[in-house]
Protein backbone atom coordinates (compact mmCIF):
# COMPACT_ATOMS: atom_id res chain seq x y z
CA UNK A 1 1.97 22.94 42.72
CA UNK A 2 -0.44 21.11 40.50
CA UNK A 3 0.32 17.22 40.48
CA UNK A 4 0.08 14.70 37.46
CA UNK A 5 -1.45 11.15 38.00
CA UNK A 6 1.17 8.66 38.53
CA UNK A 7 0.37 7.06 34.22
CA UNK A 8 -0.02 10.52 33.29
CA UNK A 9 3.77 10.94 34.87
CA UNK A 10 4.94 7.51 33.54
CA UNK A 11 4.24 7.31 29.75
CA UNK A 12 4.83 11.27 29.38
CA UNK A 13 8.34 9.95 30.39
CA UNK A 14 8.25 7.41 28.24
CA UNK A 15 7.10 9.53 25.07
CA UNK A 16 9.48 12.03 26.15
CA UNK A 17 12.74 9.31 25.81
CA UNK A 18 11.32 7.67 22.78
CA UNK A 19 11.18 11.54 21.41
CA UNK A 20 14.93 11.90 22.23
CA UNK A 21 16.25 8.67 20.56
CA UNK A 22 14.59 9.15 17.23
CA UNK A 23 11.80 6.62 18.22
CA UNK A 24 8.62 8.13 18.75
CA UNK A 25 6.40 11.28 16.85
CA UNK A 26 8.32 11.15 13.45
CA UNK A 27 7.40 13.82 11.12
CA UNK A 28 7.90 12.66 7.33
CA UNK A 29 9.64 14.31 4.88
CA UNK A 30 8.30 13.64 1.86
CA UNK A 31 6.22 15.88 -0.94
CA UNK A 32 4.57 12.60 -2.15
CA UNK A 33 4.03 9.14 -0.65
CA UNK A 34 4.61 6.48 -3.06
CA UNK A 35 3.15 4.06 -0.28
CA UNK A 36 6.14 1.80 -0.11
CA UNK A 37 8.58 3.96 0.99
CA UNK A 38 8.88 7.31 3.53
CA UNK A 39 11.60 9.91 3.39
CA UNK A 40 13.19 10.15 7.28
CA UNK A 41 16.88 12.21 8.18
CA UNK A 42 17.08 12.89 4.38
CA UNK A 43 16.92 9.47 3.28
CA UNK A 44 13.93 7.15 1.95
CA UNK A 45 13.30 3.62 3.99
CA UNK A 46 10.96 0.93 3.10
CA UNK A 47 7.60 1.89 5.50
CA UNK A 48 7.10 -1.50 7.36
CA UNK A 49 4.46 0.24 9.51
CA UNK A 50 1.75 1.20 7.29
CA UNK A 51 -1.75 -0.63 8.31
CA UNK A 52 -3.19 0.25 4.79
CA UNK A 53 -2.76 -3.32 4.14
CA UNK A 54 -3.95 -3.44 0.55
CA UNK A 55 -2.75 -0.32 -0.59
CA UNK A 56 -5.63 1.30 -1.60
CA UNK A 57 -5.06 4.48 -0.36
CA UNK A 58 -2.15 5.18 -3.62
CA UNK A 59 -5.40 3.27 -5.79
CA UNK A 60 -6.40 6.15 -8.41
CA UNK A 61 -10.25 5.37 -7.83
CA UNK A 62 -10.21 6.57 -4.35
CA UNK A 63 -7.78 9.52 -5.54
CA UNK A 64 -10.58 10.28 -8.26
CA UNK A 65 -13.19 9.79 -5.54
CA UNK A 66 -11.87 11.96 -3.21
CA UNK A 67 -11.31 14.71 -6.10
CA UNK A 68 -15.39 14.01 -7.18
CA UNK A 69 -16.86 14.40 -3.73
CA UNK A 70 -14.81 17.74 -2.92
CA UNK A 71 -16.12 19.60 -5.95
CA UNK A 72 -19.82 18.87 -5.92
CA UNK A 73 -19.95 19.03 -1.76
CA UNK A 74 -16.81 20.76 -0.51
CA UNK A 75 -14.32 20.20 1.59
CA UNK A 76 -16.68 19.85 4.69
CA UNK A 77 -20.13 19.25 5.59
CA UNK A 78 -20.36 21.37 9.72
CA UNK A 79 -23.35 19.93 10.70
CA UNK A 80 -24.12 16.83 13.03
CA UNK A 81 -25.98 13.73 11.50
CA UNK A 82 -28.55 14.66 14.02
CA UNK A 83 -30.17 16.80 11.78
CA UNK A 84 -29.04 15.93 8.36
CA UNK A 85 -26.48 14.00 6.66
CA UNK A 86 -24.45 14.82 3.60
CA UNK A 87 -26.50 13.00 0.26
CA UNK A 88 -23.04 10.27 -0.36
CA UNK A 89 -24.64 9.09 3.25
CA UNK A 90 -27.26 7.23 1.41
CA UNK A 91 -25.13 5.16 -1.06
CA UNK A 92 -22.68 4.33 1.26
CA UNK A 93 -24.62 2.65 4.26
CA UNK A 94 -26.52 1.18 1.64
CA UNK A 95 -23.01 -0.18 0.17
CA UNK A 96 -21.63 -1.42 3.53
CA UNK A 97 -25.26 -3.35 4.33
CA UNK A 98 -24.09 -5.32 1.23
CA UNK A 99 -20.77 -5.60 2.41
CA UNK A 100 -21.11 -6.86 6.11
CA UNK A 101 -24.52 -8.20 6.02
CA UNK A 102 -26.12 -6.94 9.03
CA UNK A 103 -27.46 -2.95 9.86
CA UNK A 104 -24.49 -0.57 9.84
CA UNK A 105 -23.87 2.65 11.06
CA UNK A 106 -21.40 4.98 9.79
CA UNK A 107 -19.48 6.59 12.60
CA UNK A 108 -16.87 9.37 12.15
CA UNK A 109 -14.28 7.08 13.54
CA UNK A 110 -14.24 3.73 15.25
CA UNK A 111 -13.47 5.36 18.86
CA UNK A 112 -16.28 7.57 18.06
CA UNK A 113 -18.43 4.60 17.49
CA UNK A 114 -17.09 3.00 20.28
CA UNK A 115 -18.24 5.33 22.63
CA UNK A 116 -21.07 5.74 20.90
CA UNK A 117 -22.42 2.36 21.03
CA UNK A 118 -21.20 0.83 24.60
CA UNK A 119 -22.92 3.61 26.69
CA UNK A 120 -26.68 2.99 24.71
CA UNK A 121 -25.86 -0.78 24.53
CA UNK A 122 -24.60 -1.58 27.83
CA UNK A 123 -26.32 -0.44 30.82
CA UNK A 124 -27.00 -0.89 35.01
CA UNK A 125 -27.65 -4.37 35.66
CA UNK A 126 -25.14 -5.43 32.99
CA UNK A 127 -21.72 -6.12 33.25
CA UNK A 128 -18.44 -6.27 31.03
CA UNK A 129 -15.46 -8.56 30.48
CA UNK A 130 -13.10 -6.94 28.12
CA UNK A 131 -9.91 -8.98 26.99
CA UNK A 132 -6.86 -7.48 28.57
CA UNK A 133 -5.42 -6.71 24.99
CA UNK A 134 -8.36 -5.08 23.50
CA UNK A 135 -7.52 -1.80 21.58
CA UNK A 136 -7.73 0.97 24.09
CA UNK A 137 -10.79 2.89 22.19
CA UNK A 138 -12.39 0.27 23.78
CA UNK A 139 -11.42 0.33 26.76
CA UNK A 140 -11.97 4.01 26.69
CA UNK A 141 -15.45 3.33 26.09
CA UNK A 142 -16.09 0.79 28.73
CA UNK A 143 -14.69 3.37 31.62
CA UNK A 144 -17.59 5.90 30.09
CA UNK A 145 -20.21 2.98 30.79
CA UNK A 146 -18.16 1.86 34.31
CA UNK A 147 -19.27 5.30 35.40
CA UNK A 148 -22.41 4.77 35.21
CA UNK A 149 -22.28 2.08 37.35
CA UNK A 150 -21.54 -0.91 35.27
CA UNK A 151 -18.83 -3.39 36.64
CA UNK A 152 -15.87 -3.89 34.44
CA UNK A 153 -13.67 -7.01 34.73
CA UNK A 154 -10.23 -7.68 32.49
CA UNK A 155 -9.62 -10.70 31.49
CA UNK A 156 -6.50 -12.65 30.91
CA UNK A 157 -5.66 -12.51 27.03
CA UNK A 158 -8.22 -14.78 25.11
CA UNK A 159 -8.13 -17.01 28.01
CA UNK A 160 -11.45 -18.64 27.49
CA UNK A 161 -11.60 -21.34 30.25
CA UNK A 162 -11.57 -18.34 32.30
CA UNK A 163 -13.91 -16.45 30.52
CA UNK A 164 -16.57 -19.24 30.46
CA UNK A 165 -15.93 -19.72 34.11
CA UNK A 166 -16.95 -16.05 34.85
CA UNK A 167 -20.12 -15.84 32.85
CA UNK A 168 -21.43 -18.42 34.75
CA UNK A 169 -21.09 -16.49 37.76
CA UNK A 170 -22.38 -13.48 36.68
CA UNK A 171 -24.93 -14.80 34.42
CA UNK A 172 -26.43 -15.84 38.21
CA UNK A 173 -26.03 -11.59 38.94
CA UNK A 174 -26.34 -9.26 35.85
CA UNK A 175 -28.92 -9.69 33.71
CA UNK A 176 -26.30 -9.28 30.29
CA UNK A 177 -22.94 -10.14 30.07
CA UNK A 178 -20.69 -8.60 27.90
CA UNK A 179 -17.42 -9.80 26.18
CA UNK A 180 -15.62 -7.30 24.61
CA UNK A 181 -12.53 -7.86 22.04
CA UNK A 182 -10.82 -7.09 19.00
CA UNK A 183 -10.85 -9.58 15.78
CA UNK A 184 -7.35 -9.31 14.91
CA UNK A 185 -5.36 -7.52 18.23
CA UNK A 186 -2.92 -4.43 16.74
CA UNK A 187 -0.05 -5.29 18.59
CA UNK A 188 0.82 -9.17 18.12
CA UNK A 189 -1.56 -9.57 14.83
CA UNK A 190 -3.03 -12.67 16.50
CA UNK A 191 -6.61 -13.55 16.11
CA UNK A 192 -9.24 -13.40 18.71
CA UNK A 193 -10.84 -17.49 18.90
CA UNK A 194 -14.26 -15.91 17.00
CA UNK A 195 -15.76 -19.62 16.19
CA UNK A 196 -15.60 -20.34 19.81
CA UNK A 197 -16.77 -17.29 21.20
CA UNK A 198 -19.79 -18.41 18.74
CA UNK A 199 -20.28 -21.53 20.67
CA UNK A 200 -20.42 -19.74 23.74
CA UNK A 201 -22.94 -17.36 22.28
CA UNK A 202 -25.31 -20.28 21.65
CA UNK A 203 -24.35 -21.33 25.09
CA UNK A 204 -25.27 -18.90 27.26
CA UNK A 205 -28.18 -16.94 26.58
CA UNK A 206 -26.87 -13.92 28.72
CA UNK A 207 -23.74 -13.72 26.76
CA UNK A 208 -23.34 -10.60 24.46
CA UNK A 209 -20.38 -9.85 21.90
CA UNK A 210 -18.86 -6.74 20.77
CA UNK A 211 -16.01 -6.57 18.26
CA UNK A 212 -13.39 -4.57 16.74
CA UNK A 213 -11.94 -5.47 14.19
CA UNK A 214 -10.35 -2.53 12.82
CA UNK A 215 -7.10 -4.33 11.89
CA UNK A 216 -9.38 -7.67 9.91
CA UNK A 217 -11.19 -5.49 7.87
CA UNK A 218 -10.92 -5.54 3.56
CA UNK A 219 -7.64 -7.84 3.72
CA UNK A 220 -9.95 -11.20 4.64
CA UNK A 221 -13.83 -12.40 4.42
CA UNK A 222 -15.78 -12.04 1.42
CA UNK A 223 -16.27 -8.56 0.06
CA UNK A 224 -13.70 -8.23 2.24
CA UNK A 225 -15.99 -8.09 6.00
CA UNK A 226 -13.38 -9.09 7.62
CA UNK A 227 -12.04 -11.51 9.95
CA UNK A 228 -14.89 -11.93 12.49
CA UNK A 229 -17.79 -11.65 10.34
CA UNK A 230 -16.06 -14.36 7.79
CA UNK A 231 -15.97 -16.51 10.79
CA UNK A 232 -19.05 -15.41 12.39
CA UNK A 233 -21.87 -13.77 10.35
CA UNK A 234 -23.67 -11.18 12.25
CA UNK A 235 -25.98 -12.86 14.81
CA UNK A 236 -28.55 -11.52 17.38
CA UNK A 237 -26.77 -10.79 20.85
CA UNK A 238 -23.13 -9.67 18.42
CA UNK A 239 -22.40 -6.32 17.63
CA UNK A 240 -19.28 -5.64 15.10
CA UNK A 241 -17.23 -2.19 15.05
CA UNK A 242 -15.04 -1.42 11.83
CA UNK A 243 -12.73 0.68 10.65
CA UNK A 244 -12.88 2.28 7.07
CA UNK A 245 -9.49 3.81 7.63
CA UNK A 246 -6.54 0.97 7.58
CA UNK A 247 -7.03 -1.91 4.60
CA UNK A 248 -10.53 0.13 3.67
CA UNK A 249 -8.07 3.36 2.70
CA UNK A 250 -11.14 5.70 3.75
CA UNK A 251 -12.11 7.40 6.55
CA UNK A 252 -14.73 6.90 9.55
CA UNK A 253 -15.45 4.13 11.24
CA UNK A 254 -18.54 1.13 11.02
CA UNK A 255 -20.74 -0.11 13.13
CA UNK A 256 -22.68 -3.68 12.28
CA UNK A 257 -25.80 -4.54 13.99
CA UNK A 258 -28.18 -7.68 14.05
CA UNK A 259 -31.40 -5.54 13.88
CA UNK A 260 -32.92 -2.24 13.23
CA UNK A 261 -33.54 -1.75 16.76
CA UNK A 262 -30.10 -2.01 17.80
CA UNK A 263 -29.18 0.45 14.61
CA UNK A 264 -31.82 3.49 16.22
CA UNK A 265 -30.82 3.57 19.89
CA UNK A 266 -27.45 4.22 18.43
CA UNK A 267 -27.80 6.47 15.86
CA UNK A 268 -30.78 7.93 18.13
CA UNK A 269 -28.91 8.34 21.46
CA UNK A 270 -25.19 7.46 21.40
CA UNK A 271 -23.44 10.65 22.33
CA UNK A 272 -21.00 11.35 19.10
CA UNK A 273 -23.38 10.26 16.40
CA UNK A 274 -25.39 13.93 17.88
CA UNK A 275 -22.65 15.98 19.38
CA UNK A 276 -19.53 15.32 17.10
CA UNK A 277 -18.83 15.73 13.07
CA UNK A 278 -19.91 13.71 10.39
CA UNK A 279 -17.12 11.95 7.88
CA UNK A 280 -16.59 14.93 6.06
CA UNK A 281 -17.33 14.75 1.73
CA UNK A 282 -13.57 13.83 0.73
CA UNK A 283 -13.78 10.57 2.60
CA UNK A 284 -17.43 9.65 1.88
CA UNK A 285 -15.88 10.23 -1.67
CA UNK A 286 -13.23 8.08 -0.89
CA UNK A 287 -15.23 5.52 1.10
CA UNK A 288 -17.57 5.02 -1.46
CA UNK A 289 -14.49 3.85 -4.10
CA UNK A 290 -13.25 1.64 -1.31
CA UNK A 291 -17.18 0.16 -1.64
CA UNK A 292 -17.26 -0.60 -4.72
CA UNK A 293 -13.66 -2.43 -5.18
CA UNK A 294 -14.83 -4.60 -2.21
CA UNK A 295 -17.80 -5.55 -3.96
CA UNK A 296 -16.07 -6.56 -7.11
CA UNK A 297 -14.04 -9.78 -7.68
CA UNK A 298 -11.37 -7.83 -7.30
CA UNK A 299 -11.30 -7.62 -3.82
CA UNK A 300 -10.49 -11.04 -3.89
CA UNK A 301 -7.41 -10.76 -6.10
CA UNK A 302 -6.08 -8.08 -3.36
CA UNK A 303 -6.39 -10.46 -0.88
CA UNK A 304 -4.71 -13.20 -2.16
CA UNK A 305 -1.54 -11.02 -3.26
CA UNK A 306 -1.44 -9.98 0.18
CA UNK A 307 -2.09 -13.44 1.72
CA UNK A 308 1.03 -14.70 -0.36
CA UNK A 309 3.67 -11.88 1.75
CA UNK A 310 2.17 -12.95 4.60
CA UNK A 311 2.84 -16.68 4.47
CA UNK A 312 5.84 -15.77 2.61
CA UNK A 313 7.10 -13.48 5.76
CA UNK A 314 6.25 -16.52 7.58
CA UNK A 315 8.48 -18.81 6.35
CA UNK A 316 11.03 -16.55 6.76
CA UNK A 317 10.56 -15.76 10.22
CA UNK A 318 10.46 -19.57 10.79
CA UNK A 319 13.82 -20.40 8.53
CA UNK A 320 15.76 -17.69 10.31
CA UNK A 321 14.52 -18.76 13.50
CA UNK A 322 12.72 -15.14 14.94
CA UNK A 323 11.22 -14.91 18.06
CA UNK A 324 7.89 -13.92 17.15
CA UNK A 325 4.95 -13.35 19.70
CA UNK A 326 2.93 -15.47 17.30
CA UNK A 327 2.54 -17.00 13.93
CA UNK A 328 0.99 -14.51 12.74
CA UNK A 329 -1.67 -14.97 10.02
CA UNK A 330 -2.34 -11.42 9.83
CA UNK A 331 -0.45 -8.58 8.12
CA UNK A 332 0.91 -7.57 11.90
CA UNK A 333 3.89 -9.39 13.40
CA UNK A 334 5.84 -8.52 16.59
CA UNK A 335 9.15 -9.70 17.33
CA UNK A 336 9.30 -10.38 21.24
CA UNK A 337 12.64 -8.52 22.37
CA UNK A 338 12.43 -8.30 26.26
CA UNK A 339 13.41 -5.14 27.87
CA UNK A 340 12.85 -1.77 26.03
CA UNK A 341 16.17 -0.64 25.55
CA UNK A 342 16.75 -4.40 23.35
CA UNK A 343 13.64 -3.47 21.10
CA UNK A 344 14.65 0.40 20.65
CA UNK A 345 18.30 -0.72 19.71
CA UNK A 346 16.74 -3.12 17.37
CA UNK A 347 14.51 -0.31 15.74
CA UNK A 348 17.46 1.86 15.44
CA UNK A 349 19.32 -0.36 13.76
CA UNK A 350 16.99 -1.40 11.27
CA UNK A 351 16.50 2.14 10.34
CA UNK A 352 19.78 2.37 10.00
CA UNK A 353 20.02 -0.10 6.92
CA UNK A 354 16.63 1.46 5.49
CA UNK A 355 13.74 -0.44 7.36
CA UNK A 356 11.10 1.54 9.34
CA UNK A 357 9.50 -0.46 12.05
CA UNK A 358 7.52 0.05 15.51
CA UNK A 359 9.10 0.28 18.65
CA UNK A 360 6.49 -1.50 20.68
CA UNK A 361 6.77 -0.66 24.79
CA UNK A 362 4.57 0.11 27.51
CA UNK A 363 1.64 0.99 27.63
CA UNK A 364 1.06 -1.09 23.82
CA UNK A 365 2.95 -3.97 25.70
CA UNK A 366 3.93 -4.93 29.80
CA UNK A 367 7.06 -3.44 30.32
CA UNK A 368 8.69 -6.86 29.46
CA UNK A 369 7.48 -7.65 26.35
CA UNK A 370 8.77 -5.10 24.56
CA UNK A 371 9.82 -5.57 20.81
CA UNK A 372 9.46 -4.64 17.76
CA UNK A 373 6.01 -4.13 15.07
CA UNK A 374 6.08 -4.26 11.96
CA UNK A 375 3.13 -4.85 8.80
CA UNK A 376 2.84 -5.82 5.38
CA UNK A 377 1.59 -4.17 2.60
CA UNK A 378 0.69 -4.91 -1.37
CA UNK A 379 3.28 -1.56 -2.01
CA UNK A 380 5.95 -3.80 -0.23
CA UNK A 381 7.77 -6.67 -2.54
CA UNK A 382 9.05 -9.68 -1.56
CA UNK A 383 12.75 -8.47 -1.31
CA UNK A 384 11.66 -5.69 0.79
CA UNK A 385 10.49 -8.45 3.13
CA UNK A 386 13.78 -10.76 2.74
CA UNK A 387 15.78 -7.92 3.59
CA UNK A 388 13.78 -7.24 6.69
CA UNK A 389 14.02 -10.24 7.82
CA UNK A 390 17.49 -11.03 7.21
CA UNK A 391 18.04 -7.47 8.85
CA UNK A 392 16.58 -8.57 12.05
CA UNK A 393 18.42 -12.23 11.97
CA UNK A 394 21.15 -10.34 11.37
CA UNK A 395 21.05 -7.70 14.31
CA UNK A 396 19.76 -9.90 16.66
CA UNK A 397 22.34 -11.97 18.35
CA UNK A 398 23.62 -7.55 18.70
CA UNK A 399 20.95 -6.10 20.51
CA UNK A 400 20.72 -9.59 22.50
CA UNK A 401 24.09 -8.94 23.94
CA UNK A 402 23.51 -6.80 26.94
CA UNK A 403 25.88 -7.51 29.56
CA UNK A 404 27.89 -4.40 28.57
CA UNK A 405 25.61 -2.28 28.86
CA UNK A 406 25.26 -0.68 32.34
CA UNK A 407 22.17 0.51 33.70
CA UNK A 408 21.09 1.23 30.21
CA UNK A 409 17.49 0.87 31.70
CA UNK A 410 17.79 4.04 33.23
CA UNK A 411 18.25 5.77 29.57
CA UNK A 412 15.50 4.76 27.81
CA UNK A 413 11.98 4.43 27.69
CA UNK A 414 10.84 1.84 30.81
């Protein structure tokens, strides 16, 4: 009898009770999105899970974009950037130089350019610290340059004391030392300490960055860079990965470089930039729309409008006294519920009363840390966000109570 690894068998459990209580792989059942709300069991709810955080994807340039680049290229371009690239190529790498400041690389997604970049970057007689709650593309990645023979080390979340501490000693081994993170982390919405990861930079010549920040990107920095590079600009020994999905409302992914070099070996030798697709016409389309908002003064308008839910959510969360993971100044916030069966009773009941949230469990989150996710958008008004929150104020002193129920952790997701 063939045997499943022991994770494999875990979170296939896992999946497989979230599936049964209405948690997990949700098909929509709407013939239109309107952004703001999604049709679920018959009945429309106010989407607090979207990460298009500006709401550009319902914007009718990007529709109009879209609609342009299908009828003069098609609905596809088969044919790996190795050899050619579609002609939008051009404009839009050209576009996102402007944007982030530093060489970029369009990538068909951020994963892609994850794994991409790390193995051509990163090689024997390096090593890696990646921060425990790092997006898992990354971590993907780093396994892919672990088996070549790189040594991989996890470190506690943003705990830089410790950090600091261990690229002394392996500044004294490995000739680079990388420190890989996200900007703003996906589950919590907190933000990684970028200004003093810059001081250790300057620090410690060994010392090499790598970024995502996926979940920053359009909603903060000018032209809307995002979070790390408006802390940070691109420097030598600091590579930045993007997404042009999310806030951005595109498709593909980014890379940002410090020099040309950097930018070849990449595009030259990283595995997916010859062997996979190319961001097909419609999203180039798309992605060049997205460009030229960001490089308007209206980019800035967006940002504010969403800056304003967010600190308005905030004050919420504080006046009705929410146990949050973090205040969060990011369009992410997780409400720390405990055990999993607390945050999936939590979920339920909020979709119940018409608000779709995230039921946040392992592997996102250790096994007791469970909660709920949810984001803001510009579709969602501030009402939508009072009720939320008074939804959760309300319902939480009732998923809280436990004592009932027993050995409820046997019937749902661990």
């Amino acid at each position: 009898m063939e045997t499943q690894p022991n994770w494999v068998t875990t979170i296939d459990k896992i999946v497989d009770m979230g599936l049964s209580h209405g948690l997990a792989q949700r098909t929509t059942e709407d013939e239109a999105f309107n952004g703001r709300t999604i049709c679920l069991n018959g009945r429309q709810v106010l989407n607090f899970a979207l990460c298009s955080y500006l709401g550009l994807e319902q914007d009718s340039r990007l529709k109009q974009g879209t609609i342009d680049a299908v009828t003069r290229y098609g609905t596809q371009f088969a044919i790996s950037r190795a050899y050619m690239s579609a002609t939008p190529y051009t404009e839009l790498e050209a576009q996102l130089e402007e944007l982030f400041g530093g060489h970029v690389l369009a990538t068909p997604t951020t994963t892609l350019g994850h794994i991409a970049a790390l193995p051509v970057l990163i090689q024997k007689g390096d090593a890696i610290i990646i921060d425990q709650m790092a997006h898992n593309s990354m971590q993907t990645a780093a396994k892919l340059v672990q088996a070549d023979g790189v040594p991989v080390e996890t470190l506690l979340h943003c705990n830089l004391e410790l950090l600091e501490e261990r690229i002394n000693i392996l500044s004294k081994q490995y000739r680079h030392v990388w420190y890989l993170t996200d900007g703003i982390y996906s589950m919590f919405g907190d933000r990684a300490p970028v200004h003093e990861l810059g001081q250790l930079l300057t620090r410690y010549e060994q010392l090499h960055l790598y970024f995502d920040d996926a979940h920053g990107m359009s909603w903060i920095g000018k032209h809307g860079r995002g979070y790390v590079l408006d802390c940070l600009p691109i420097q030598e020994r600091m590579v930045v990965a993007t997404s042009l999905c999310k806030a951005y409302a595109a498709g593909g992914g980014a890379l940002i470089f410090p020099n040309a070099r950097m930018h070849r070996h990449v595009k030259n030798c990283g595995g997916p930039m010859i062997f996979s697709g190319p961001i097909q016409p419609p999203m180039l389309g798309a992605a060049l729309a997205s460009a030229s908002i960001h490089l308007s003064p209206e980019i800035n308008c967006l940002q504010l409008e969403l800056q304003d839910r967010i600190a308005f959510c905030n004050r919420l969360l504080k006046a009705y006294e929410i146990p949050v993971a973090c205040s969060s100044q990011s369009p992410i916030f997780y409400i720390k519920l405990g055990l999993p069966h607390v945050a999936g009773d939590m979920v339920k009941y909020l979709l119940d009363e018409g608000f779709y949230t995230n039921h946040a469990i392992y592997p996102a989150v250790s096994r007791r840390k469970s909660g709920i996710r949810f984001t803001l958008t510009r579709h969602l008004s501030f009402d939508d966000i009072h009720g939320l929150i008074e939804a959760i104020a309300r319902n939480l002193p009732r998923v809280m109570d436990t004592k009932s129920r027993k050995g409820a952790e046997k019937c749902v997701p661990l």
